[in-house]
Protein backbone atom coordinates (compact mmCIF):
# COMPACT_ATOMS: atom_id res chain seq x y z
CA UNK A 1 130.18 373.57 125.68
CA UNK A 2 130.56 370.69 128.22
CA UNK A 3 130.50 367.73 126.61
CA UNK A 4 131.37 365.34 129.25
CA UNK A 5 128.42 361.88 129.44
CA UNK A 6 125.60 362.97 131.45
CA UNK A 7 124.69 360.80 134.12
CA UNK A 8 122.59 358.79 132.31
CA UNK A 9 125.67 357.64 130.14
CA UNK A 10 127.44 357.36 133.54
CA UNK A 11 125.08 355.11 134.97
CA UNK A 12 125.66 352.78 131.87
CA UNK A 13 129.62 352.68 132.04
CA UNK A 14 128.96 351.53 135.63
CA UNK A 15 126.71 348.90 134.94
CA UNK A 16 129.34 347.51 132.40
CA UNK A 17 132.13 347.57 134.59
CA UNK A 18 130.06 345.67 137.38
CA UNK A 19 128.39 343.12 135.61
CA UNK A 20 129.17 339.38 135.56
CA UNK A 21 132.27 338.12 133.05
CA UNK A 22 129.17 336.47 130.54
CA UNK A 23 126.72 339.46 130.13
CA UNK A 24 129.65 341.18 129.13
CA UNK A 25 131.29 339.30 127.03
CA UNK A 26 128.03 339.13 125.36
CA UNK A 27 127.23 342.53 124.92
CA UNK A 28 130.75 343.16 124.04
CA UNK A 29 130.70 340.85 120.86
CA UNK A 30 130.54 342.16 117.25
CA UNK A 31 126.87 341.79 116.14
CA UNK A 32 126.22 338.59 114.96
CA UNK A 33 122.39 336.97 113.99
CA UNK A 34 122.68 334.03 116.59
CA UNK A 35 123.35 336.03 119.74
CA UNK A 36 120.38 338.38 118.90
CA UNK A 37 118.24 334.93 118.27
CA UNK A 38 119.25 334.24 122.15
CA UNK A 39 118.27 337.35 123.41
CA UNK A 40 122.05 337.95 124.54
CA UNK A 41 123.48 340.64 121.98
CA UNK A 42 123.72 344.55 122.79
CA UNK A 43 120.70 346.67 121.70
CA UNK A 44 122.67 349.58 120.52
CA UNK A 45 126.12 349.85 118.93
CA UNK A 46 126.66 352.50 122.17
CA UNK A 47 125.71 350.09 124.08
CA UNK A 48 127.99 347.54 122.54
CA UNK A 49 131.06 350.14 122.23
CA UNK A 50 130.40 350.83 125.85
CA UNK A 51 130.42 347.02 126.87
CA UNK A 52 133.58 346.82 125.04
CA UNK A 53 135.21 350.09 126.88
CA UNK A 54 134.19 348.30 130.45
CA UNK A 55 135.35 344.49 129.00
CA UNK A 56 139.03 346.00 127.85
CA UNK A 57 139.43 347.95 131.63
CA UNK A 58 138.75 344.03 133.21
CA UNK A 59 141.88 342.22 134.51
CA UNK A 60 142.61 338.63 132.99
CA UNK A 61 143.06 337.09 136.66
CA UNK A 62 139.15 337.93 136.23
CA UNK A 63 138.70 334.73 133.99
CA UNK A 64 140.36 332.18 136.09
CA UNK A 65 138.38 333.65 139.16
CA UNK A 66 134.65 333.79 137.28
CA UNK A 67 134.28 330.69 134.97
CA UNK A 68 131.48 331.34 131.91
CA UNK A 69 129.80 328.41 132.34
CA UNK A 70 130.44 326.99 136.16
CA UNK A 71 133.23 324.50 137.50
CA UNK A 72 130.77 322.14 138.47
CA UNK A 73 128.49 321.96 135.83
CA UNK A 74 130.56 321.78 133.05
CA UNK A 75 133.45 319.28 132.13
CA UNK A 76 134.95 321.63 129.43
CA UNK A 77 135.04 323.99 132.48
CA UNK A 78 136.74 321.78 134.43
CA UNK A 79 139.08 321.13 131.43
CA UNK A 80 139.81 325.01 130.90
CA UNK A 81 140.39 325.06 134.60
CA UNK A 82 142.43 322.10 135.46
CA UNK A 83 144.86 322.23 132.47
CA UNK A 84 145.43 325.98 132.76
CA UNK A 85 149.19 327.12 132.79
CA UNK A 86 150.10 329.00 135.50
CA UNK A 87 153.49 329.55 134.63
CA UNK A 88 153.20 330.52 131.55
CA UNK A 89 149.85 333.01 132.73
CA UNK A 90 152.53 334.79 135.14
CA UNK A 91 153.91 337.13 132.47
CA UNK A 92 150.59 338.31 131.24
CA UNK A 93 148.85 338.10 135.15
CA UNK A 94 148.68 341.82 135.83
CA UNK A 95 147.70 342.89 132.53
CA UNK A 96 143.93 344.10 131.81
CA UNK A 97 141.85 342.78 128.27
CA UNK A 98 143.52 345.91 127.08
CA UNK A 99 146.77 345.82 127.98
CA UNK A 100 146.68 342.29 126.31
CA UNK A 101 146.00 343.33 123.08
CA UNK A 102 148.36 346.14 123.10
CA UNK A 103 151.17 343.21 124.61
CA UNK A 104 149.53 340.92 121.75
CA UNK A 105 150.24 343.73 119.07
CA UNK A 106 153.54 344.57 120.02
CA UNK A 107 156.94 343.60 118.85
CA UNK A 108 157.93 342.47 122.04
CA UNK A 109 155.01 339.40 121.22
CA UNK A 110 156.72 337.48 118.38
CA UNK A 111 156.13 334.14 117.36
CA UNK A 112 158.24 332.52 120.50
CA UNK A 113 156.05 334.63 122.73
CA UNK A 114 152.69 334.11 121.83
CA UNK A 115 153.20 330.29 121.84
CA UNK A 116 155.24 330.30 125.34
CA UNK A 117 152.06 332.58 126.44
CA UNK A 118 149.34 330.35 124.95
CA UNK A 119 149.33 327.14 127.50
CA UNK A 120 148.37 330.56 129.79
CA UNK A 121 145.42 331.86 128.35
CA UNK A 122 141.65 330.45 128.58
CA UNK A 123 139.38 330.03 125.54
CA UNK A 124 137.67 333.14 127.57
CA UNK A 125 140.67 335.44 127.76
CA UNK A 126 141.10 334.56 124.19
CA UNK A 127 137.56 335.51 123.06
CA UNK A 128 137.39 338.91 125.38
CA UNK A 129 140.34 340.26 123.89
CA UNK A 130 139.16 339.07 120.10
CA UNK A 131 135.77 340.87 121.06
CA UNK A 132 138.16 344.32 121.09
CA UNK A 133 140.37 344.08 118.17
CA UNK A 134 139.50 345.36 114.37
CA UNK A 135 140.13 342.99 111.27
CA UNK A 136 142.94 344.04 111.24
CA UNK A 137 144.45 343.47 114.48
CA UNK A 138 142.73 339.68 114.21
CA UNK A 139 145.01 339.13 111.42
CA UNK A 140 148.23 340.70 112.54
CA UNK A 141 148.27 338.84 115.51
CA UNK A 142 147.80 336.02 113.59
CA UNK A 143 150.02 336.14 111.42
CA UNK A 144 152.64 336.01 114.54
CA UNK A 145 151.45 332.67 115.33
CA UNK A 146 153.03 329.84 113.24
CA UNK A 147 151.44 326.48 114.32
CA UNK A 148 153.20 323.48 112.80
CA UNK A 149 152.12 319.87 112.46
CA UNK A 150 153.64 316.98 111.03
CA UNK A 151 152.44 313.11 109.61
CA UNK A 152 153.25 312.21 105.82
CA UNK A 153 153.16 316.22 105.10
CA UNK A 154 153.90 319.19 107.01
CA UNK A 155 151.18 321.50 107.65
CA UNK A 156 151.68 325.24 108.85
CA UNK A 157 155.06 326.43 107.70
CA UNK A 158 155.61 329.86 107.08
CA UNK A 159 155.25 330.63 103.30
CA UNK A 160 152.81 327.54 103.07
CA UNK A 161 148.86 327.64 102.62
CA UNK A 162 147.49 323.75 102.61
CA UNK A 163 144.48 322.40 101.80
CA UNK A 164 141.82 319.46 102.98
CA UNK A 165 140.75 318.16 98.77
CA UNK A 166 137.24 317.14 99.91
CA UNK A 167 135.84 314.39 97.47
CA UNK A 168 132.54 314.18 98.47
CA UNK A 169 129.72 311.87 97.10
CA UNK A 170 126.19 311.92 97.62
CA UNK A 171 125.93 308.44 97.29
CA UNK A 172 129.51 307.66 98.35
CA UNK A 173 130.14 306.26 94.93
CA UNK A 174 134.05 305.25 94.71
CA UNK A 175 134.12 306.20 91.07
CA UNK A 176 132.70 309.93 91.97
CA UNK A 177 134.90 309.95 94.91
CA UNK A 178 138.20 308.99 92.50
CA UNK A 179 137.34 311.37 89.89
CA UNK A 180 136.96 314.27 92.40
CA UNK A 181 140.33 312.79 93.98
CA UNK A 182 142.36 313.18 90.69
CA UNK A 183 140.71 316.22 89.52
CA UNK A 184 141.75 317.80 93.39
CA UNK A 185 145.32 316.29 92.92
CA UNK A 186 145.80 318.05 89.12
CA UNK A 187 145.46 321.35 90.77
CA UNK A 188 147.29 320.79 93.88
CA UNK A 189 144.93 320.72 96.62
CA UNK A 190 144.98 318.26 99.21
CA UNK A 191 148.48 318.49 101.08
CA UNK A 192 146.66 318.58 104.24
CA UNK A 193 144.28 315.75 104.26
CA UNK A 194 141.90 314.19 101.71
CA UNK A 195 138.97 314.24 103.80
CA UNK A 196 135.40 312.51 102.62
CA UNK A 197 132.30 313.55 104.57
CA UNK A 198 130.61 309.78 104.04
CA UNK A 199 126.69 309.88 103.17
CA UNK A 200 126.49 306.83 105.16
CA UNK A 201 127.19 305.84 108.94
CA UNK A 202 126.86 302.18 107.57
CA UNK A 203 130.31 300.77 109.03
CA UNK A 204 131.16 298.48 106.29
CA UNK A 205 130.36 300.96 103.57
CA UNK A 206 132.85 303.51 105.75
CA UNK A 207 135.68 300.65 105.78
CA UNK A 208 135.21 300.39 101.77
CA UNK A 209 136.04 304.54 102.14
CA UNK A 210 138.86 304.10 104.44
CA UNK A 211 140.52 301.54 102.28
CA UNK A 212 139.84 303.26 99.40
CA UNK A 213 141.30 306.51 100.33
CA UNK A 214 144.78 303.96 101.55
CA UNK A 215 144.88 302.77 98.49
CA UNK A 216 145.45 305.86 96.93
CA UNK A 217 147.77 307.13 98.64
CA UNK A 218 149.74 304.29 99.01
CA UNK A 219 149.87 303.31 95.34
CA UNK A 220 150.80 306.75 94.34
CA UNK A 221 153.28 307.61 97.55
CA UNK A 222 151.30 310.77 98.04
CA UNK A 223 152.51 312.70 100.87
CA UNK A 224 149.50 313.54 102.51
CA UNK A 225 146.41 311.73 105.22
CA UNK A 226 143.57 310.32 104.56
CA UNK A 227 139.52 310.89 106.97
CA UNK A 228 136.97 309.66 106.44
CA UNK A 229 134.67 312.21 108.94
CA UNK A 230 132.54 309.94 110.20
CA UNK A 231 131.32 310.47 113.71
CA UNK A 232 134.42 308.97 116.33
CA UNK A 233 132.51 305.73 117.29
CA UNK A 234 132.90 304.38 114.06
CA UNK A 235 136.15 305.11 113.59
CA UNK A 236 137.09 303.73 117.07
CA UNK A 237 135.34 300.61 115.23
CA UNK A 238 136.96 300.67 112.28
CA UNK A 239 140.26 300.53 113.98
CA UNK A 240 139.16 297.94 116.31
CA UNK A 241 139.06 295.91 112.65
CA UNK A 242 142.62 297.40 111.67
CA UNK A 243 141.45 299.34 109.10
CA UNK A 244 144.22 301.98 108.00
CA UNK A 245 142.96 304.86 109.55
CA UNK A 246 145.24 308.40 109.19
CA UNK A 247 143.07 310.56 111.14
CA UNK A 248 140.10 310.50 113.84
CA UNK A 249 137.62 312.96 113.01
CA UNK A 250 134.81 314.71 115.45
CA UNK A 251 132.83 317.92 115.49
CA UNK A 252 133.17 319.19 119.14
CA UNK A 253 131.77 322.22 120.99
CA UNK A 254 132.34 324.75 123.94
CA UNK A 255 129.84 322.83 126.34
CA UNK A 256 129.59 319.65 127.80
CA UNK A 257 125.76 319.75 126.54
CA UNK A 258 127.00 320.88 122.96
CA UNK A 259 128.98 317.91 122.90
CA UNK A 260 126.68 315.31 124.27
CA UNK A 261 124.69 316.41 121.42
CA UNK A 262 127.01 315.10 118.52
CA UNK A 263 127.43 312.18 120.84
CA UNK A 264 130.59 312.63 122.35
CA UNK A 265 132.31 313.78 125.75
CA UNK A 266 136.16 313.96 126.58
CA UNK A 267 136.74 310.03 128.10
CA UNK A 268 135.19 309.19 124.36
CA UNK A 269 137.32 311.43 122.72
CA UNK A 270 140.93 310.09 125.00
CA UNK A 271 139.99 306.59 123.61
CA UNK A 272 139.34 307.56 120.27
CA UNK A 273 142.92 309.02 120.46
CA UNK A 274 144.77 306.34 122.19
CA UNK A 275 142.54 303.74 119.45
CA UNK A 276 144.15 305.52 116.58
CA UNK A 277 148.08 305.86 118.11
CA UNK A 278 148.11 302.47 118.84
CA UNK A 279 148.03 301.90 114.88
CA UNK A 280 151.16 303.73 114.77
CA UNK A 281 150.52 305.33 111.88
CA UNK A 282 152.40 308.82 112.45
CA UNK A 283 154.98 307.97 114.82
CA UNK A 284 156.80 311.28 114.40
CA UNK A 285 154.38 313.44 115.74
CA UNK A 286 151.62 311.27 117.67
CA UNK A 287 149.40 313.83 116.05
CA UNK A 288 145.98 312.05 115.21
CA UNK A 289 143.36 314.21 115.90
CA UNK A 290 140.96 315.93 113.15
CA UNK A 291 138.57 318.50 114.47
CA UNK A 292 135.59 320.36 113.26
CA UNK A 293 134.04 323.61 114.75
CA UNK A 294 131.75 326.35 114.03
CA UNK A 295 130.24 329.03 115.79
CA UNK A 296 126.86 328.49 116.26
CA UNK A 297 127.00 324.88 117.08
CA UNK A 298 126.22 325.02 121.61
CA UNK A 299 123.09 327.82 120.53
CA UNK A 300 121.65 325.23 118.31
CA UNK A 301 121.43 322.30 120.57
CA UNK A 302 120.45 324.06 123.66
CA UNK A 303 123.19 323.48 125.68
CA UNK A 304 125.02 327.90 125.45
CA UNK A 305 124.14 328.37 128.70
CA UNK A 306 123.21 332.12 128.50
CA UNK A 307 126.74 332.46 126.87
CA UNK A 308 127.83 334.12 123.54
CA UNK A 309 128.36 332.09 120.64
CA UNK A 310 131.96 333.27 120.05
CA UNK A 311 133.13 332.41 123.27
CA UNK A 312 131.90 329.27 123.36
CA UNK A 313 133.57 328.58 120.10
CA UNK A 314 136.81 329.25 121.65
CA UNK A 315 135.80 327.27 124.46
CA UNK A 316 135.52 324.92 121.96
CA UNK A 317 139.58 324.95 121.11
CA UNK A 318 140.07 324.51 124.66
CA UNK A 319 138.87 321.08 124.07
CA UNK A 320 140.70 320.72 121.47
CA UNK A 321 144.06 321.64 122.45
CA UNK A 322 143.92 318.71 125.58
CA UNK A 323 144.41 316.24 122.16
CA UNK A 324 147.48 317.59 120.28
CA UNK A 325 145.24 317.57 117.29
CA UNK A 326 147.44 317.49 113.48
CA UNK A 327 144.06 319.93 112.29
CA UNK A 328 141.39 321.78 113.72
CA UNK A 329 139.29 324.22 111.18
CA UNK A 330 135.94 326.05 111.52
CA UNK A 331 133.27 325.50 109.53
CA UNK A 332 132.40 329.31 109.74
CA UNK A 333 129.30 329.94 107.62
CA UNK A 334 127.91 326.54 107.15
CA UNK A 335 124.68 326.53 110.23
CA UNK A 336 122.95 329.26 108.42
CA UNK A 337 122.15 332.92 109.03
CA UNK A 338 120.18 332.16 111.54
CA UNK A 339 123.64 331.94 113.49
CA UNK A 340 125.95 334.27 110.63
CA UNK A 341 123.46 336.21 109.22
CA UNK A 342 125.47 337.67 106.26
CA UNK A 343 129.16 337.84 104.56
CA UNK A 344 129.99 340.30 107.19
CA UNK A 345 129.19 338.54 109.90
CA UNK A 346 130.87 335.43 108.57
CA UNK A 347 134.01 337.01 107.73
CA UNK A 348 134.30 338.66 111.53
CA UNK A 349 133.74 335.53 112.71
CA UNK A 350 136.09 333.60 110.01
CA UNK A 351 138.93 335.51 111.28
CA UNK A 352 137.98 335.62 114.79
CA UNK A 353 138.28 332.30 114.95
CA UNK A 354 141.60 332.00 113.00
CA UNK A 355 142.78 334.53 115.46
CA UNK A 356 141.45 332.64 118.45
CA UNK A 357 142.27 329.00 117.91
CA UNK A 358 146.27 330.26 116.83
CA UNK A 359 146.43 332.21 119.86
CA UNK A 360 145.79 329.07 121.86
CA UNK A 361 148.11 327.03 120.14
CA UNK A 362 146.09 325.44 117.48
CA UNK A 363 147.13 324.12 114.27
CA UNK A 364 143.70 326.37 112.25
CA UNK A 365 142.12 326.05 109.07
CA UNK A 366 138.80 327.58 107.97
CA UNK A 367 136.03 325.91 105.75
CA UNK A 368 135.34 329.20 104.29
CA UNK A 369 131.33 328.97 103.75
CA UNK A 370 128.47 329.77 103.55
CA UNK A 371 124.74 328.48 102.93
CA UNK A 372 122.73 328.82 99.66
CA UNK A 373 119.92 330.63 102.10
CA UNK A 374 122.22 332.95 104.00
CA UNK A 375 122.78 336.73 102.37
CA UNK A 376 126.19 335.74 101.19
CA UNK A 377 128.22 335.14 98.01
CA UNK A 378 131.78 333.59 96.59
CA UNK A 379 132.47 337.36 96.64
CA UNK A 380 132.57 337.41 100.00
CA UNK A 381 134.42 334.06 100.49
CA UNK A 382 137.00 335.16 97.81
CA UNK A 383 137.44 338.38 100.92
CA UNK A 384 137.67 335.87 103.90
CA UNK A 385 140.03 333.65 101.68
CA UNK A 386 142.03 336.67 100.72
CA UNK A 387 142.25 337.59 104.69
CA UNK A 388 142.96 334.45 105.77
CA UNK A 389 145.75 333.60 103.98
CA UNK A 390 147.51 336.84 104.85
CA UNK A 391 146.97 335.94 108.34
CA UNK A 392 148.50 333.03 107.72
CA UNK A 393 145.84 330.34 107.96
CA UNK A 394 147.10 326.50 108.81
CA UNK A 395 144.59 325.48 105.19
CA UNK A 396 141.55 325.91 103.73
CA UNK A 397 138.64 323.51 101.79
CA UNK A 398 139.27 322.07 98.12
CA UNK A 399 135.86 321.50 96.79
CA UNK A 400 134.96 320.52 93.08
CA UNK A 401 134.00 324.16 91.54
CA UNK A 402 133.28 325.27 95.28
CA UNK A 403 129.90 323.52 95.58
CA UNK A 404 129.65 320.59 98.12
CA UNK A 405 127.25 317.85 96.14
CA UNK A 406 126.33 316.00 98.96
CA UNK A 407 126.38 318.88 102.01
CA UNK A 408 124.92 321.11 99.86
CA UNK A 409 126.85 323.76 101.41
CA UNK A 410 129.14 326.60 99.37
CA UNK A 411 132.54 326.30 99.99
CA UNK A 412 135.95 327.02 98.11
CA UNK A 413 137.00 325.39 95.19
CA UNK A 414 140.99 323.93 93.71
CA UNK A 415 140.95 327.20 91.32
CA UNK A 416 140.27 329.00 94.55
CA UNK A 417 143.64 327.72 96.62
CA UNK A 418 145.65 328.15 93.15
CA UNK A 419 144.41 331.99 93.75
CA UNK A 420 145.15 332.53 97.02
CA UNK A 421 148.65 330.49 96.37
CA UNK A 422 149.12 333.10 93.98
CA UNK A 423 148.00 336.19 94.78
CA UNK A 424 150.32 335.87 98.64
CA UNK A 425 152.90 334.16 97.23
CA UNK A 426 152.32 330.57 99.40
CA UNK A 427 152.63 327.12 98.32
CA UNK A 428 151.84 323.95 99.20
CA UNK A 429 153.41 321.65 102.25
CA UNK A 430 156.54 321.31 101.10
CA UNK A 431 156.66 317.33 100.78
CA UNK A 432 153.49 317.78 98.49
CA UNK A 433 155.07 320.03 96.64
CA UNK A 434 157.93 318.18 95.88
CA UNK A 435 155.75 315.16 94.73
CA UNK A 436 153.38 317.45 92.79
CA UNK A 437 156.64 318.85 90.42
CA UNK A 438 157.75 315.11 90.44
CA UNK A 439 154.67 313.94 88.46
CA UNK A 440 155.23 316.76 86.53
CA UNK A 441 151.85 318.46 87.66
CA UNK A 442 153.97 321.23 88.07
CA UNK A 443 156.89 322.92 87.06
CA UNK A 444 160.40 324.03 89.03
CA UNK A 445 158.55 327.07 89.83
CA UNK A 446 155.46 325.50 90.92
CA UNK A 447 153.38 326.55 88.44
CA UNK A 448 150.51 324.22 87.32
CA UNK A 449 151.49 322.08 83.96
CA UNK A 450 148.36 322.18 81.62
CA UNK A 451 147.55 318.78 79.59
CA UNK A 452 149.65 316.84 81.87
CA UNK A 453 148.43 312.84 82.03
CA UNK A 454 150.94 312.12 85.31
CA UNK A 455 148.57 310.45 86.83
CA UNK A 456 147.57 307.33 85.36
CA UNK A 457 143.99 306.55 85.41
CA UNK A 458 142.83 305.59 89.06
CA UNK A 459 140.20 303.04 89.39
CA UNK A 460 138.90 301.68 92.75
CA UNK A 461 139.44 297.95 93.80
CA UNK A 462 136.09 297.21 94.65
């Protein structure tokens, strides 16, 4: 029996392999709820498998040559463009989507590799070659990919799994926020950053935060930042008043519409950096940058311009790369299903992400999330987690008993991060971890002391 295509099926492989770099990165892209609510997702899963067949044949010079969103419309275009590598693009310059992933899987493509390779690759190239990779390969390659930052802690060793202890209030209330803050600190989360999401934009309430959150650290030597994520004009405010701000903190996106939606474009987000290195508050590194993302985020505003949501998201690291941030995570499940329809779909996108934002050179974490109306469950968070932190994610959310009070979001709790710690044998940044066994929180094997009253009780100034 011949069972060659007919040439129906012909036709189709041809239209694939002729269409522009966006339709096909479109149809190409693992199903996903927000893609279908723009019209731009395959039909079929042939016609998806097929998309993918013609996207893997295309060569990478192909991205440079055909910008997603066009040079002259688009600033984060003309970032992606103008910043691109072409040194370190001349290894991988003949080499198809295909080929790429089979380089990227390889044991020629080590650690020392991929990052030599990453000032090379677009957010684009990065997203096409995600778009043709199982689970799996998502987290092998990442695993490869050790992205290392540095201020009181140090975030991203191998071995390590960190975490943001997020405090959050819906009232701001300092006494809330402390008791979250020592309840986080008992079961060693917050190595990474303790982060507060304020329920205000009221700038004198958000200086009360930043102190606050000083304080604490300060009078207890933790080694670990402090955010307040409030959006990056106050902040550039509250330094202006020399308020002791660790970290700037702004959601971004993959457009230049996307951003002007939260309010920000890249001159705002240069002088939000230079604001917060002229405090000199992590001279080692100069790394001062604290970035949000999710996938999702361009649809929702308008501004996706016909373009997938996953590549935009990547797009979206491209803009964050240009500021040497010290962390960038996704917020992967928390727009709603209307974007990530289900625990599938969030954990695909969870690790393509991860995958994604490390292969660019990004120091990634994951919010690993979901909404209370989306057809998800801690079931499938405890699976992303699990995934995650074999593929050696940067650090993930501390939450009091995973449920966000004042986002009203699900997320993953300090019980959670002792899990994962345990069941993948990580541990905490290693400064952190030498502070945590000093206030005897845990033993010389850094195993959680029960009962333990090292910290004294913590009461806030004001």
């Amino acid at each position: 029996m011949d069972r060659r295509p007919g040439p129906v099926k012909d036709a189709q492989m041809t239209r694939w392999t002729t269409c522009d770099l966006k339709t096909l990165l479109a149809k190409a892209s693992p199903l996903r709820s927000g893609d279908q609510l723009a019209g731009l997702a395959a039909e079929s899963a042939e016609e998806s498998v097929r998309a993918r067949m013609a996207l893997a044949d295309q060569p990478l010079k192909r991205f440079l040559a055909e910008p997603v969103i066009p040079y002259e419309r688009d600033e984060v275009t003309r970032l992606i463009c103008d910043s691109h590598d072409a040194t370190a693009f001349a290894p991988l310059s003949h080499m198809t989507v295909g080929d790429f992933r089979d380089w990227i899987l390889s044991d020629d493509a080590d650690g020392a590799a991929l990052a030599a390779a990453a000032p090379g690759i677009t957010p684009e190239m990065a997203a096409a070659v995600s778009k043709i990779m199982r689970n799996q390969d998502l987290m092998l390659a990442a695993s490869k990919v050790r992205c290392v930052t540095r201020f009181r802690s140090t975030v991203g060793l191998s071995g390590r799994l960190s975490s943001r202890l997020q405090p959050n209030h819906p009232t701001d209330d300092a006494a809330g926020i402390m008791a979250s803050i020592v309840d986080g600190l008992r079961l060693g989360a917050g190595d990474a950053v303790i982060g507060v999401n304020p329920a205000t934009d009221n700038l004198a309430a958000l200086g009360d935060l930043t102190d606050l959150l000083a304080e604490v650290i300060d009078r207890y030597a933790i080694p670990t930042q402090a955010c307040v994520l409030t959006h990056v004009t106050s902040t550039i405010e509250l330094i202006a008043q020399g308020r002791p701000v660790d970290l700037v903190f702004q959601s971004i996106a993959g457009t230049e519409g996307a951003n002007a939606a939260f309010g920000v474009d890249l001159a705002l987000l240069r002088e939000a950096r230079d604001a917060a290195l002229s405090l000199g508050r992590n001279p080692a590194s100069g790394q001062v940058m604290y970035f949000e993302t999710g996938q999702g985020t361009a649809l929702s505003s308008g501004a996706h311009h016909g373009a997938d949501q996953q590549t935009l998201e990547a797009r979206a690291y491209g803009v964050a790369r240009a500021f040497a941030p010290f962390l960038v995570n996704t917020v992967v499940g928390f727009i709603g299903p209307e974007y990530l329809f289900d625990g599938r779909q969030i954990i695909r996108a969870g690790l393509e992400d991860h995958f994604c934002g490390k292969l660019l050179g990004l120091p990634m974490g994951c919010d690993v999330c979901y909404t209370n109306h989306c057809e998800a469950d801690q079931d499938d968070m405890d699976v992303l987690l699990t995934l995650l932190g074999a593929a050696g994610v940067n650090f993930v959310m501390g939450v009091p008993g995973a449920d966000d009070v004042m986002l009203n979001y699900q997320s993953t709790s300090f019980h959670d991060i002792q899990y994962a710690r345990r069941l993948l044998n990580l541990r905490p940044a290693p400064e952190f971890e030498a502070w945590l066994e000093d206030r005897g929180l845990t033993d010389a094997a850094g195993r959680l002391v029960s009962g333990t009253d090292a910290l004294p009780r913590l009461e806030p100034s004001r």
